[in-house]
Structure formats: C-alpha cells, structure tokens
Protein backbone atom coordinates (compact mmCIF):
# COMPACT_ATOMS: atom_id res chain seq x y z
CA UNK A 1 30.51 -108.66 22.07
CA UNK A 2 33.53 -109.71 24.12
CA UNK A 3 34.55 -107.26 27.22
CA UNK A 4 37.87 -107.75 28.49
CA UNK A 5 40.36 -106.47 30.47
CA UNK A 6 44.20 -105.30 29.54
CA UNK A 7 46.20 -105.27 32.38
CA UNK A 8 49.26 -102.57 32.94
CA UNK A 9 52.34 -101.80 34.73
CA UNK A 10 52.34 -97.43 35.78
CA UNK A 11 54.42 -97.27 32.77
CA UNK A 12 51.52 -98.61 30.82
CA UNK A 13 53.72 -101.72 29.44
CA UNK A 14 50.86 -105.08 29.83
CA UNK A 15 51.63 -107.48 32.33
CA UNK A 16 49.99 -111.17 33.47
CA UNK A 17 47.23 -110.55 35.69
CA UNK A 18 48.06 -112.21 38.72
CA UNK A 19 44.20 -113.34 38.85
CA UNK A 20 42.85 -115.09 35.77
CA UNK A 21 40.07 -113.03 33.97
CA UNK A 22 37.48 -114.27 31.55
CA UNK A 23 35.72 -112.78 28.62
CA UNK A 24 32.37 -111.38 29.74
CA UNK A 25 29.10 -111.07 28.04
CA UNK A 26 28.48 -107.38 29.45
CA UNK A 27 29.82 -104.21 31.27
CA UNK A 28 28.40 -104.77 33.96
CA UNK A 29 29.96 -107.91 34.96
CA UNK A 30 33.57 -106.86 33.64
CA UNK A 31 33.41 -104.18 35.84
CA UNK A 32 31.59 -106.13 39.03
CA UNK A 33 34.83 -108.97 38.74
CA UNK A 34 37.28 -105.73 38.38
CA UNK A 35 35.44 -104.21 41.59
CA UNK A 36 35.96 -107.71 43.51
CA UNK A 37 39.34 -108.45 41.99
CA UNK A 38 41.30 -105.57 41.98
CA UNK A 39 43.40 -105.69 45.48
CA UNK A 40 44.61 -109.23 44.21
CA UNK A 41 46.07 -107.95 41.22
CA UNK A 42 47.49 -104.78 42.69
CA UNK A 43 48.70 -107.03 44.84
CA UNK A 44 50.34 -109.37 41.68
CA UNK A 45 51.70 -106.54 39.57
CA UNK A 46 49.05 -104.39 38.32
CA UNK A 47 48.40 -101.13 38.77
CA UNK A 48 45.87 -99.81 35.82
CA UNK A 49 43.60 -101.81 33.50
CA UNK A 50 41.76 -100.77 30.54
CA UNK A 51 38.32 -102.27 29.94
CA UNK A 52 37.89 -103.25 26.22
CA UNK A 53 35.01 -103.78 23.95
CA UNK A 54 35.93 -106.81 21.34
CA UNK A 55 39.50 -105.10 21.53
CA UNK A 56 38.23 -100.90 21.36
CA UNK A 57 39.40 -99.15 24.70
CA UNK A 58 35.91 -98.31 26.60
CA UNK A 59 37.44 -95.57 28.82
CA UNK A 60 39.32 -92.36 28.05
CA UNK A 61 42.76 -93.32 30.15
CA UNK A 62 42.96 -96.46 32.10
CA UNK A 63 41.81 -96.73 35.67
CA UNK A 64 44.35 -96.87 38.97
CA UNK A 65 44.23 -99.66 40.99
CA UNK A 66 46.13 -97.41 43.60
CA UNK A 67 44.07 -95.16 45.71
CA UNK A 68 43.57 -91.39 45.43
CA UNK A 69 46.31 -89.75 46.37
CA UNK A 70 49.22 -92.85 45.68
C-alpha cells in the first residue's frame, strides 16, 4: 500500500506542495509528516489535503490547513 497526500487550493483545484512529500508505508506516518509539515505548506499555497490510500480518498472531505474559525 502507498499513502499519499493530494494537495488543494480552497477551491479544491491541486496545487505543488510547497514541501516535497514521499509515499509512506502507513497512516500513521502520512499523517505524523502532515502534522509536522502543514504550516510550511499553508504557508506555500495549500490550504486542504486529502490523504489517499494507493489513490482511494481515506477521509470523507479533505482536511483545512487553516484554523477553526478561518
């Protein structure tokens, strides 16, 4: 299994992460680099990602980078 990430502008268009990801082997650690990672690329353009399992979406919606309330 691959887990990746898709990165989006709020208009949920995909845009270049402004930090490079990798393919992980697990949850886990896609969502540990997303927890360390995620001012950088709000930051570089992004403001929601979608975690995906070998290309399935994993959540319901995809997940603000902004906080509550933004």
């Amino acid at each position: 299994m691959a887990w990746t990430w898709r990165f989006e502008a709020a208009d949920g268009s995909e845009v270049a992460p402004s930090v490079e990801p990798e393919e992980f082997t697990t949850q886990g650690d896609a969502e540990s680099w997303i927890g360390e990672q995620w001012r950088a690329l709000l930051a570089g353009g992004t403001d929601r990602v979608q975690l995906l399992d070998d290309g399935k979406e994993v959540y319901p919606r995809p997940m603000s980078l902004h906080a509550e309330g933004e």
